[in-house]
C-alpha atoms as a PDB file:
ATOM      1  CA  UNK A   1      23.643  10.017  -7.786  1.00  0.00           C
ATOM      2  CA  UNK A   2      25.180  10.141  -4.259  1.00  0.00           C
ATOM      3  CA  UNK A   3      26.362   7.282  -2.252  1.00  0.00           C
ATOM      4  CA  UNK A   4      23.799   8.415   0.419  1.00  0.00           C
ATOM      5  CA  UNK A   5      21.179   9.022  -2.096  1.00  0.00           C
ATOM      6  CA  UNK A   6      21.580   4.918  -3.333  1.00  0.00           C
ATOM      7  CA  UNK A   7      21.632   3.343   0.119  1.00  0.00           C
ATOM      8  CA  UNK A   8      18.694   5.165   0.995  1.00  0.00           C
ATOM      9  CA  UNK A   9      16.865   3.575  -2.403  1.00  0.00           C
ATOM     10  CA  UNK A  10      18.619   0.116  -1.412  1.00  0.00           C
ATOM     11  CA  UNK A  11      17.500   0.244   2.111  1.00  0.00           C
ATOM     12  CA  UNK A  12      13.904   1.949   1.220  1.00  0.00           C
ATOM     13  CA  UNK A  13      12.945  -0.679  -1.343  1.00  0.00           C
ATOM     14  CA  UNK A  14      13.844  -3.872   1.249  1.00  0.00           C
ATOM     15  CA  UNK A  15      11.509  -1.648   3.997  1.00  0.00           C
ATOM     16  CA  UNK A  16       8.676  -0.365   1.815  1.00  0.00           C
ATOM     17  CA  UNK A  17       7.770  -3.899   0.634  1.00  0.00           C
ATOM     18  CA  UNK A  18       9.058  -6.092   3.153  1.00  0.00           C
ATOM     19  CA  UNK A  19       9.387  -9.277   2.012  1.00  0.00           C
ATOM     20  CA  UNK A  20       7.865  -9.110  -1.563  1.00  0.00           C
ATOM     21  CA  UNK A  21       8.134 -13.057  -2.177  1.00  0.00           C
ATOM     22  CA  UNK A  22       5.773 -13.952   0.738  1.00  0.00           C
ATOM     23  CA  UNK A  23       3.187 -13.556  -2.120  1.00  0.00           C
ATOM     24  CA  UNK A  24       1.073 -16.849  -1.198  1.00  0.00           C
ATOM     25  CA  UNK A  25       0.345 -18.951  -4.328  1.00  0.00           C
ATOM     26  CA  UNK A  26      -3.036 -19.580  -5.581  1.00  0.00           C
ATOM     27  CA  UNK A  27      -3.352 -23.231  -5.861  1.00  0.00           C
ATOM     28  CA  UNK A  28      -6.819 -22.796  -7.775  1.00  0.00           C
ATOM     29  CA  UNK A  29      -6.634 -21.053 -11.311  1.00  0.00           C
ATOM     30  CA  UNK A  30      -9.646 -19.086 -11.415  1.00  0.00           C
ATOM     31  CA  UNK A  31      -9.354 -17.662  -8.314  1.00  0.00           C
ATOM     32  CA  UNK A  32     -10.956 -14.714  -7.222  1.00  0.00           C
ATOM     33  CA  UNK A  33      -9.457 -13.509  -3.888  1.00  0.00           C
ATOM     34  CA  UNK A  34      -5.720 -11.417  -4.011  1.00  0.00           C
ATOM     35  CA  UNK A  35      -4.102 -13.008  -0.895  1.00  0.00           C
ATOM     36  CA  UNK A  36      -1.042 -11.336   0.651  1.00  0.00           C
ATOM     37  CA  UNK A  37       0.166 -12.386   3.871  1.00  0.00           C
ATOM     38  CA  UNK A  38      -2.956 -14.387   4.702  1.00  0.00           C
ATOM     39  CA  UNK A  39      -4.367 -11.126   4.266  1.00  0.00           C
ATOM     40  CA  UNK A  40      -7.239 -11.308   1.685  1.00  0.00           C
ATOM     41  CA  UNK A  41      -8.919  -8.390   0.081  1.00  0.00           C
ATOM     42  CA  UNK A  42     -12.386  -8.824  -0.020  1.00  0.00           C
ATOM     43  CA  UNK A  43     -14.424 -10.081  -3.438  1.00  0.00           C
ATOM     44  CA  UNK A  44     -16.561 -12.708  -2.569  1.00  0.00           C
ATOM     45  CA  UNK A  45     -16.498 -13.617   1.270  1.00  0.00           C
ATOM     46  CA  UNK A  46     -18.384 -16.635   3.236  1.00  0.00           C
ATOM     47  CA  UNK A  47     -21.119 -15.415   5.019  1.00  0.00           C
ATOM     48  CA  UNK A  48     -19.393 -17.152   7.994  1.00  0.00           C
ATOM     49  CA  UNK A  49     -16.883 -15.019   8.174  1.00  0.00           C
ATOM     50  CA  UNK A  50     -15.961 -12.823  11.036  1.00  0.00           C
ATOM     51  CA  UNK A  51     -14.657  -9.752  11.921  1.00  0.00           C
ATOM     52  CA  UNK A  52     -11.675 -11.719  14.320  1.00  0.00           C
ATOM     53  CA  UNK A  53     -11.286 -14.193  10.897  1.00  0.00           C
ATOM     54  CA  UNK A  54     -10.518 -11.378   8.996  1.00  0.00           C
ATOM     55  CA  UNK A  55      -7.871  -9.557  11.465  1.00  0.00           C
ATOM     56  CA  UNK A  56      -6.197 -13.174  12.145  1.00  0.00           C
ATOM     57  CA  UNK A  57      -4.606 -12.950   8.812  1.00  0.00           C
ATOM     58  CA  UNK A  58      -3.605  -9.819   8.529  1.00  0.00           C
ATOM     59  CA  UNK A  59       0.542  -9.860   8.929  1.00  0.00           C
ATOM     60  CA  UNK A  60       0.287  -6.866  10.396  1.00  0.00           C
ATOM     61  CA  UNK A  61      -1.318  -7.740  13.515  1.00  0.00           C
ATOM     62  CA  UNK A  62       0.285 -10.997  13.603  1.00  0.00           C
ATOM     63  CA  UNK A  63       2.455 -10.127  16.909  1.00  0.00           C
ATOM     64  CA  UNK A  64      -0.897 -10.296  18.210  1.00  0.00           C
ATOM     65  CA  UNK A  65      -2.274 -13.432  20.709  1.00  0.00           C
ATOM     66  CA  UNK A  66      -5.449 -14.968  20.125  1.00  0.00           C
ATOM     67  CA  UNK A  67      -6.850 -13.297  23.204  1.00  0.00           C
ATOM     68  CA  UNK A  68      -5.496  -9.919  22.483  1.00  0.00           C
ATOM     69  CA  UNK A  69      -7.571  -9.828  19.139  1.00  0.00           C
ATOM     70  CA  UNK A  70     -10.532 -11.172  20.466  1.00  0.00           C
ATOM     71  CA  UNK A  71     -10.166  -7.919  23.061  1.00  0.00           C
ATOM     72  CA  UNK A  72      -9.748  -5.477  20.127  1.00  0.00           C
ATOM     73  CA  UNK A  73     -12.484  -6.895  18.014  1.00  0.00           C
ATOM     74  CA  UNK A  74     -14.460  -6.310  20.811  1.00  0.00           C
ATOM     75  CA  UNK A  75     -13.172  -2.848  21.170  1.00  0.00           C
ATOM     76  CA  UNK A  76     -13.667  -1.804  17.849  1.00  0.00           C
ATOM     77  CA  UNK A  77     -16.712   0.353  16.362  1.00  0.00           C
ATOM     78  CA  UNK A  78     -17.533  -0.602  13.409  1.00  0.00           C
ATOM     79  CA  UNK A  79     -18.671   1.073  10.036  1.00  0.00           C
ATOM     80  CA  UNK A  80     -19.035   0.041   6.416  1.00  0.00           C
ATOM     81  CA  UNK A  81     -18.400   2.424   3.789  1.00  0.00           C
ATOM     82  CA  UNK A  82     -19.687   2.396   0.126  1.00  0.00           C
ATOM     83  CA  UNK A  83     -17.157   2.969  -2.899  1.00  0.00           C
ATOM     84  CA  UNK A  84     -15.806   6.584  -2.871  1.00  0.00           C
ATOM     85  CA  UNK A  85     -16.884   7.597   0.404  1.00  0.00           C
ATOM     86  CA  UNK A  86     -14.809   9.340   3.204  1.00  0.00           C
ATOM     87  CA  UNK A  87     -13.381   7.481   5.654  1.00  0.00           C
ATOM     88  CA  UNK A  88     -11.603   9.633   7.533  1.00  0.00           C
ATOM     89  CA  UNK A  89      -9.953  13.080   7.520  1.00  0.00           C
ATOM     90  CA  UNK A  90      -6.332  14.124   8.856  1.00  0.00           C
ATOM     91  CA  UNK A  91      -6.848  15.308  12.176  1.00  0.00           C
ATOM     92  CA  UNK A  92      -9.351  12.345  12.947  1.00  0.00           C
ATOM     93  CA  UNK A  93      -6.645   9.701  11.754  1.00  0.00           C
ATOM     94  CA  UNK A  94      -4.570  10.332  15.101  1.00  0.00           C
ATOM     95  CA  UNK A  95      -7.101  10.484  17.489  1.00  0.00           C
ATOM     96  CA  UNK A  96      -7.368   6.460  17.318  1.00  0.00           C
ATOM     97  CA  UNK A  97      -6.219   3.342  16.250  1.00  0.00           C
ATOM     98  CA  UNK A  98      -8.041   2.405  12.794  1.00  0.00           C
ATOM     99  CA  UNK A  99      -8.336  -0.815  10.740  1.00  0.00           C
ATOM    100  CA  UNK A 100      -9.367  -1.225   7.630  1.00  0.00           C
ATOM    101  CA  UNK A 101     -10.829  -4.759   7.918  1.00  0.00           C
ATOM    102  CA  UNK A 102     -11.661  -5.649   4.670  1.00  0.00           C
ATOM    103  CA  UNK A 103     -12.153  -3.819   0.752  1.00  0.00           C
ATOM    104  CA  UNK A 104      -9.588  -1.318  -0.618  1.00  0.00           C
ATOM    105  CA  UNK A 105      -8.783   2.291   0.619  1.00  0.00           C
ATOM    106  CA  UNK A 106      -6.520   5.029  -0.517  1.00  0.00           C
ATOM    107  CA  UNK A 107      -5.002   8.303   0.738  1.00  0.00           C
ATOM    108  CA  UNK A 108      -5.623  11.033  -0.852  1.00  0.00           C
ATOM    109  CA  UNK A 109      -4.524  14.802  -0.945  1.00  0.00           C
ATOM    110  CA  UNK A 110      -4.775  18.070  -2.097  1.00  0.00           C
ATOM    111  CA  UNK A 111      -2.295  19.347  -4.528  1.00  0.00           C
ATOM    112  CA  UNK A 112      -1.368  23.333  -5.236  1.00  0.00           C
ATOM    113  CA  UNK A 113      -4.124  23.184  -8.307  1.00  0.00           C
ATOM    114  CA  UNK A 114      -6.780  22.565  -5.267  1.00  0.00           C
ATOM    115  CA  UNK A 115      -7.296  18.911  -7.165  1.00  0.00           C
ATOM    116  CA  UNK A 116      -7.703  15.781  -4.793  1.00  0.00           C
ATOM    117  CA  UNK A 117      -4.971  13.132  -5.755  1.00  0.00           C
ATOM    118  CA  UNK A 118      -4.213   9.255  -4.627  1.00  0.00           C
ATOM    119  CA  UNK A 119      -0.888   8.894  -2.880  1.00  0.00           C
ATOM    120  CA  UNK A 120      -1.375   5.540  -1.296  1.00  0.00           C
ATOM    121  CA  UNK A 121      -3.540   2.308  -1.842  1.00  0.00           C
ATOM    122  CA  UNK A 122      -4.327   0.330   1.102  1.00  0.00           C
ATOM    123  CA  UNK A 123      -4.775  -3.287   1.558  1.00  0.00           C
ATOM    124  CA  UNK A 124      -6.699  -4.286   4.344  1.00  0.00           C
ATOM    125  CA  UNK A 125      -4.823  -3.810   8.005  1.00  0.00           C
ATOM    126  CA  UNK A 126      -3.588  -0.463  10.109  1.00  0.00           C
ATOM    127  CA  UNK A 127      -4.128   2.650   8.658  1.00  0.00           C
ATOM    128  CA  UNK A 128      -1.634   5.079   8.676  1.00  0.00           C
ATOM    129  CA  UNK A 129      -1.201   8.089  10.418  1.00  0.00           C
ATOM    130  CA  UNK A 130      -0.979  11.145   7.601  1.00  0.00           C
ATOM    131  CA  UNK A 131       0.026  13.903  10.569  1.00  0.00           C
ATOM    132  CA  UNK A 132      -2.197  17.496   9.795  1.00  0.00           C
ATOM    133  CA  UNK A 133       1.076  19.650   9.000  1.00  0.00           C
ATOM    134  CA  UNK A 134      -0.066  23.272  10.608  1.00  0.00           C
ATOM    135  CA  UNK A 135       1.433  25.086   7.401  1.00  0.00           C
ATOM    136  CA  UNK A 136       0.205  22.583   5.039  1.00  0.00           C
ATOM    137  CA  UNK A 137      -3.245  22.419   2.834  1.00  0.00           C
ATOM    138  CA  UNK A 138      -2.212  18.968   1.593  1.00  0.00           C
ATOM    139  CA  UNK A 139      -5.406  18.145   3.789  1.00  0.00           C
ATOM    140  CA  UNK A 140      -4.383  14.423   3.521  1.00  0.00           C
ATOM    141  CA  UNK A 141      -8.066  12.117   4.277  1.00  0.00           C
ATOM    142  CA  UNK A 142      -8.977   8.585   3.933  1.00  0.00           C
ATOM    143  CA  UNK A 143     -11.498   7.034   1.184  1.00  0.00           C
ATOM    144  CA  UNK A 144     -13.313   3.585   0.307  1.00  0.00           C
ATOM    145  CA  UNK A 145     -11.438   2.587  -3.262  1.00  0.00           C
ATOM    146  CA  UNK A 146     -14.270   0.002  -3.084  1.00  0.00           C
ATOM    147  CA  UNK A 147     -16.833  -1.414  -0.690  1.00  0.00           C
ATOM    148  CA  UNK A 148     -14.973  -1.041   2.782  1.00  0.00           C
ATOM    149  CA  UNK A 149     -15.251  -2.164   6.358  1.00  0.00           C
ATOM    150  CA  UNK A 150     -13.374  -0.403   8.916  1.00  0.00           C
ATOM    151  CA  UNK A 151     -12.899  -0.729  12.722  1.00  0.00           C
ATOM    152  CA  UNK A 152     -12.053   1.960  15.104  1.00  0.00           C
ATOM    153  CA  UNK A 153     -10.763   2.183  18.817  1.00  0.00           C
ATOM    154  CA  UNK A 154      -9.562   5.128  20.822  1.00  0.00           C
ATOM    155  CA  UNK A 155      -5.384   5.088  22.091  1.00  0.00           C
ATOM    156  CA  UNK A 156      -6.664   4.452  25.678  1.00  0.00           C
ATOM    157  CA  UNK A 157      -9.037   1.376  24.451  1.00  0.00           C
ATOM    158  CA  UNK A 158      -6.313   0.058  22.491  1.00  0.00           C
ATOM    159  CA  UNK A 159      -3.621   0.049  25.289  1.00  0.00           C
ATOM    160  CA  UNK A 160      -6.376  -2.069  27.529  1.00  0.00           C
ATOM    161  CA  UNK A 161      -5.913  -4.700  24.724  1.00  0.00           C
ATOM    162  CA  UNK A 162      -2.326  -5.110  25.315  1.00  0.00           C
ATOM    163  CA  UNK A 163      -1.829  -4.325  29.145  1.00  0.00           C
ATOM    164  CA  UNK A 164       1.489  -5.974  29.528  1.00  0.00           C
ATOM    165  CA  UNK A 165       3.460  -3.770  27.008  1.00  0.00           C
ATOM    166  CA  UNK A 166       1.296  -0.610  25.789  1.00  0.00           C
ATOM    167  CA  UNK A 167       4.423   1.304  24.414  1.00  0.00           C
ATOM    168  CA  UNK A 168       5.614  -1.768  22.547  1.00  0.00           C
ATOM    169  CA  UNK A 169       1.903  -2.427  20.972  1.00  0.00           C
ATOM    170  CA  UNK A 170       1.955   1.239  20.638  1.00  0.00           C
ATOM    171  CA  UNK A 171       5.396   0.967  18.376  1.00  0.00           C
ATOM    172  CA  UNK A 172       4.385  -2.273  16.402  1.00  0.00           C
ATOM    173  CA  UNK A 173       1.117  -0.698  15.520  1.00  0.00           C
ATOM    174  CA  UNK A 174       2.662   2.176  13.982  1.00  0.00           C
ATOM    175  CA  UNK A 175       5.518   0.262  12.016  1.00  0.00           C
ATOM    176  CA  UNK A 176       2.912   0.361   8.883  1.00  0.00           C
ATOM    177  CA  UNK A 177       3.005   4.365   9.052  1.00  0.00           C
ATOM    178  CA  UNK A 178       6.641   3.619   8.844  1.00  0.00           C
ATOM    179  CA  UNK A 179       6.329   1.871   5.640  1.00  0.00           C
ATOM    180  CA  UNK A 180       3.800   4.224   3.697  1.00  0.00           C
ATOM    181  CA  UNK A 181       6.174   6.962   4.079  1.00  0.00           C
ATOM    182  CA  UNK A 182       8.965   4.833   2.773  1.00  0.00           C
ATOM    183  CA  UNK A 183       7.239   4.012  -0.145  1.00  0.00           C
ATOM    184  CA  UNK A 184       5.710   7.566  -0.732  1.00  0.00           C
ATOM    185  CA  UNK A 185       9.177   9.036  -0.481  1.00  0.00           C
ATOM    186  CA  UNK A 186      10.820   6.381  -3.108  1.00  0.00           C
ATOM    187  CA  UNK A 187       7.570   7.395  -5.652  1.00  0.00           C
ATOM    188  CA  UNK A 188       7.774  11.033  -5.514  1.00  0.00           C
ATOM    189  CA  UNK A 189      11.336  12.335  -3.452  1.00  0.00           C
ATOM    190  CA  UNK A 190      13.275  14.478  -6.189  1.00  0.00           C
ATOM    191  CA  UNK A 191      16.633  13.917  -4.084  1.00  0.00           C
ATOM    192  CA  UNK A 192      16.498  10.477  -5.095  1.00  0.00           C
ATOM    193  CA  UNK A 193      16.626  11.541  -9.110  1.00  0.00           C
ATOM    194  CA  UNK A 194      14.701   8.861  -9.745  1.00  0.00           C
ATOM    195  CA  UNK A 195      13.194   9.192 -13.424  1.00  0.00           C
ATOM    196  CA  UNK A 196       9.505   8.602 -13.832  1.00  0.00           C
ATOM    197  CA  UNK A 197       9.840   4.844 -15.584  1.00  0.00           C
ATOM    198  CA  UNK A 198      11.693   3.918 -12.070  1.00  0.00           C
ATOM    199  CA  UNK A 199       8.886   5.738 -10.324  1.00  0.00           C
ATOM    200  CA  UNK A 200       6.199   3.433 -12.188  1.00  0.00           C
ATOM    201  CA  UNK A 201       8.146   0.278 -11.335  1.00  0.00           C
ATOM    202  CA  UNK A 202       8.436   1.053  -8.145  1.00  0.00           C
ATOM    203  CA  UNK A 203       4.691   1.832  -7.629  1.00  0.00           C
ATOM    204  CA  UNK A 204       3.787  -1.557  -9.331  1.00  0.00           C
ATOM    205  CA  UNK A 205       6.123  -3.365  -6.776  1.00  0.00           C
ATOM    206  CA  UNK A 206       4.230  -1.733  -4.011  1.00  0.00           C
ATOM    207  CA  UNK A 207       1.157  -2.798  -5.337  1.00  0.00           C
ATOM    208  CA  UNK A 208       2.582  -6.489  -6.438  1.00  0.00           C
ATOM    209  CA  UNK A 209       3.105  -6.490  -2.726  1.00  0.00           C
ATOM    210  CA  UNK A 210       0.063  -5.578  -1.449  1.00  0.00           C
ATOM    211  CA  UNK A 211      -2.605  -6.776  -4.068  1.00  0.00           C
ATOM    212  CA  UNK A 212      -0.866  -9.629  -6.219  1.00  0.00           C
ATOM    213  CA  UNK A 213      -0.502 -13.604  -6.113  1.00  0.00           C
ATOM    214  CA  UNK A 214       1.992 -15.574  -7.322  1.00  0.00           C
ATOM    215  CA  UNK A 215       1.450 -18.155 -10.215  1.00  0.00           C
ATOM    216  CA  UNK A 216       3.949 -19.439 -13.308  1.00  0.00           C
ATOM    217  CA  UNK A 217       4.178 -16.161 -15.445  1.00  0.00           C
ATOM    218  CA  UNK A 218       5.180 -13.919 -12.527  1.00  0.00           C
ATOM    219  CA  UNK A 219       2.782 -11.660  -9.928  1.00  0.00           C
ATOM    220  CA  UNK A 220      -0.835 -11.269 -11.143  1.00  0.00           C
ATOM    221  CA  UNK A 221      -2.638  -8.026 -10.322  1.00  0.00           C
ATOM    222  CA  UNK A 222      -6.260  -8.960  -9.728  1.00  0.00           C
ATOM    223  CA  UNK A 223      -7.255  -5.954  -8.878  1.00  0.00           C
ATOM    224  CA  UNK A 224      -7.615  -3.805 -11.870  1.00  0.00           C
ATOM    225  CA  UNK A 225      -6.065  -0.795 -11.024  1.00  0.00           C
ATOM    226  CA  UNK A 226      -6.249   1.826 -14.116  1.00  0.00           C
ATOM    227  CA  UNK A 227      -3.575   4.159 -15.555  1.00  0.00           C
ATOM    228  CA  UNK A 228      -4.908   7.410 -13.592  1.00  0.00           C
ATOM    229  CA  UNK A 229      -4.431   5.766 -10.213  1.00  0.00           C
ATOM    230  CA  UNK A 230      -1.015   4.692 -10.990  1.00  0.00           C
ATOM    231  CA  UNK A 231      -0.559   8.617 -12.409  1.00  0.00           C
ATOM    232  CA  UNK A 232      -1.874   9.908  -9.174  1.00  0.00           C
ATOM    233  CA  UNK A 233       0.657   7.552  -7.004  1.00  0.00           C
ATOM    234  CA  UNK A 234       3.961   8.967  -9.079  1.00  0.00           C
ATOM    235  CA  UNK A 235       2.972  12.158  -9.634  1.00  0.00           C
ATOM    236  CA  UNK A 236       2.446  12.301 -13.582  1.00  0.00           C
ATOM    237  CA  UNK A 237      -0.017  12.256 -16.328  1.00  0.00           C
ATOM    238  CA  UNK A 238      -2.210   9.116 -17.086  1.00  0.00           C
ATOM    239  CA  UNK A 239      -0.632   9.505 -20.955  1.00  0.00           C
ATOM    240  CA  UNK A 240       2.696   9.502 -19.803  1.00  0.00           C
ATOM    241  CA  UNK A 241       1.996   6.745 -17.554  1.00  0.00           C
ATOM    242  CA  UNK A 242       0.616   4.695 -20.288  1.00  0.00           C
ATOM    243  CA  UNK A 243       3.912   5.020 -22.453  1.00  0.00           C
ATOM    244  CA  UNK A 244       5.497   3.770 -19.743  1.00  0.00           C
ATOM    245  CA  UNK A 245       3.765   0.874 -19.035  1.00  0.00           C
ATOM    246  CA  UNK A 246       3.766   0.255 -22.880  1.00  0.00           C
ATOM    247  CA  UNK A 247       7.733   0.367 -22.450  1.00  0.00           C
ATOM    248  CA  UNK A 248       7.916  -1.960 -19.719  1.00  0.00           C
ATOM    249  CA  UNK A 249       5.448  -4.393 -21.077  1.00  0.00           C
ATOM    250  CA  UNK A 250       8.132  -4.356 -24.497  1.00  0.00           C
ATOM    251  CA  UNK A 251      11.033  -5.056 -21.895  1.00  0.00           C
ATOM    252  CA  UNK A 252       8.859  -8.450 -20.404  1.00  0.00           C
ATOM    253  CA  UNK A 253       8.510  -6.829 -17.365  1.00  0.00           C
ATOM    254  CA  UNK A 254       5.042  -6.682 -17.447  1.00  0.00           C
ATOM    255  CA  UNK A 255       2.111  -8.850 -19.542  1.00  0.00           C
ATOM    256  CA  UNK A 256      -1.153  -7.517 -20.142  1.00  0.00           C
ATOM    257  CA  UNK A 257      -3.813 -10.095 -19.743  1.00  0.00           C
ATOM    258  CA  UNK A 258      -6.544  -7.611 -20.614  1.00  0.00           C
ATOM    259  CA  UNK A 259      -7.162  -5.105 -18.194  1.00  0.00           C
ATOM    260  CA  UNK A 260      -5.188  -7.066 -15.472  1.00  0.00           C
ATOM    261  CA  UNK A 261      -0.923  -6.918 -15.543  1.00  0.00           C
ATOM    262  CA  UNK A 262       1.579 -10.026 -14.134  1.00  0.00           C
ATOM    263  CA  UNK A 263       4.235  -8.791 -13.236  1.00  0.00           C
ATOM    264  CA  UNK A 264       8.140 -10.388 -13.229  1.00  0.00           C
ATOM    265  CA  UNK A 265       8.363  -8.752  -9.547  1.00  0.00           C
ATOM    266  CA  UNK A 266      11.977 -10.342  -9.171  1.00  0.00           C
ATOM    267  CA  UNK A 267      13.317  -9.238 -12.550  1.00  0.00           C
ATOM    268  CA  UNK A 268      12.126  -5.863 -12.090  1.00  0.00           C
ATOM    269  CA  UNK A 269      13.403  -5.417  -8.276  1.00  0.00           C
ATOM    270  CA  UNK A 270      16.859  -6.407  -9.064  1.00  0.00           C
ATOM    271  CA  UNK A 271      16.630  -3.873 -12.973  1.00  0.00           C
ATOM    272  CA  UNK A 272      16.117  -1.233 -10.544  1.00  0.00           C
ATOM    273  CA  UNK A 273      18.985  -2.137  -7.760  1.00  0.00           C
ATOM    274  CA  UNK A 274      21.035  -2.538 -10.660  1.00  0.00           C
ATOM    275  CA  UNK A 275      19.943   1.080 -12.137  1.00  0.00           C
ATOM    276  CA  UNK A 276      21.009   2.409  -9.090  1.00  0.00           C
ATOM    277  CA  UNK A 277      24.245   1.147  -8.230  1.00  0.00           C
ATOM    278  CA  UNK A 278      25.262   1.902 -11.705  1.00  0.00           C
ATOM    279  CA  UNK A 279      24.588   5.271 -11.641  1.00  0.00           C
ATOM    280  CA  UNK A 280      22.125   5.852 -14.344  1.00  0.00           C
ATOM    281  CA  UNK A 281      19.270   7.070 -12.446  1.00  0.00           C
ATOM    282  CA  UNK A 282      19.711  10.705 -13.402  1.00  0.00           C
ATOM    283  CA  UNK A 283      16.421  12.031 -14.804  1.00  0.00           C
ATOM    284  CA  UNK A 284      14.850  14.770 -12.693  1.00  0.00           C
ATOM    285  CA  UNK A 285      11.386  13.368 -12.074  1.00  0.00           C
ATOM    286  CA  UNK A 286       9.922  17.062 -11.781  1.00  0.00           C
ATOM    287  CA  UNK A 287      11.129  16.970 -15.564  1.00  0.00           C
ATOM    288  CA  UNK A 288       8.566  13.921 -16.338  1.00  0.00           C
END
């Protein structure tokens, strides 16, 4: 592997999850809410709860003032979506700002077999921007995972929210974009010869990040996410995925606790930093 080809997985991994240990600890054991960031993913909610209580803790509209949200909820149109349901398409993701407010969504596209595939899972906040590629039918689109809320406000609505520095609103708003494709290029980019048991630990880092809490035994997954969606997000089979998983649950990176995973996040971040700079990251994942 080239020099280039290892700081790019170095500097990737540190952008695509940001800071992985802000995981907030449950202090109650049975818990039932994933928080990340303040950010929580809707199971149960108070009926008290508000659209502005929801945004508030999202990280990535932290940058935010008080007043500035309580402008964009107002802005927003808002729609819920049932489980499976389309969100949005390509060409309709850049023609506004969107938020997914609470629930789970994913990307999805098309692959050369014409069959619809998951390339990215979504905790609640800004949803990215897939561009519509003119000489591409990836035909990338939105979908509910689960139950979803979503808010919507056109570029020109948004800019009113932050009148003192559009362009700069503009740029932090788009910083999660930024991120997807980070993390999209680490799971599936042949140029970084990553094999497809790094792929797998990086896509249940990304998810750690996004969906897990921290307690004793490492990052708990409460959200049951099952071997064909974490197929779909590195590109392989769901019974290659499953030896996989198998392998890293016999090398205590992973314990089952039955259909939900903790994960040693740490322990597995710095296996694969250490992977890399040693050079053994050599399988050709189009091989997998």
């Amino acid at each position: 592997m080239t020099e280039s080809a290892l700081n790019l997985i170095s500097f990737g991994l540190k952008h695509a999850f940001g800071p992985l240990f802000w995981l907030i600890r449950c202090k109650r054991r049975r818990c039932t809410r994933p928080i990340r960031c303040g950010a929580i993913l809707n199971e149960r909610k108070s009926s008290r709860e508000t659209d502005l209580d929801r945004l508030s803790r999202l990280e990535a509209l932290s940058w935010l003032s008080r007043s500035e949200l309580n402008l964009l909820v107002s802005a927003l149109s808002l729609s819920n979506y049932r489980q499976h349901a389309l969100i949005l398409r390509d060409v309709a993701l850049a023609q506004g700002a969107h938020i997914l407010i609470s629930g789970i969504a994913r990307i999805t596209c098309r692959t050369a077999r014409n069959e619809r595939v998951t390339v990215a899972l979504l905790a609640p906040g800004p949803i990215p921007d897939f561009p519509a590629l003119p000489l591409s039918q990836s035909g990338f689109q939105c979908e509910a995972y689960n139950d979803c809320r979503v808010g919507t406000v056109s570029w020109a609505d948004f800019e009113d929210v932050t009148p003192n520095a559009p362009e700069s609103a503009f740029k932090e708003f788009h910083r999660n974009d930024l991120k997807q494709w980070y993390r999209l290029l680490l799971r599936s980019s042949s140029f970084l010869n990553l094999g497809l048991h790094e792929r797998i630990a990086i896509a249940l880092l990304e998810l750690c990040s996004d969906f897990g809490i921290e307690e004793s035994r490492g990052t708990l997954l409460r959200v049951s996410f099952s071997h064909k969606d974490i197929a779909d997000l590195v590109g392989a089979t769901r019974p290659r995925v499953s030896e996989h998983l198998a392998r890293l649950e016999r090398e205590k990176f992973v314990i089952r606790q039955g259909r939900q995973m903790v994960v040693q996040v740490a322990k597995l971040f710095d296996s694969i930093n250490a992977q890399a700079g040693a050079h053994v990251l050599r399988i050709d994942p189009r091989r997998e």
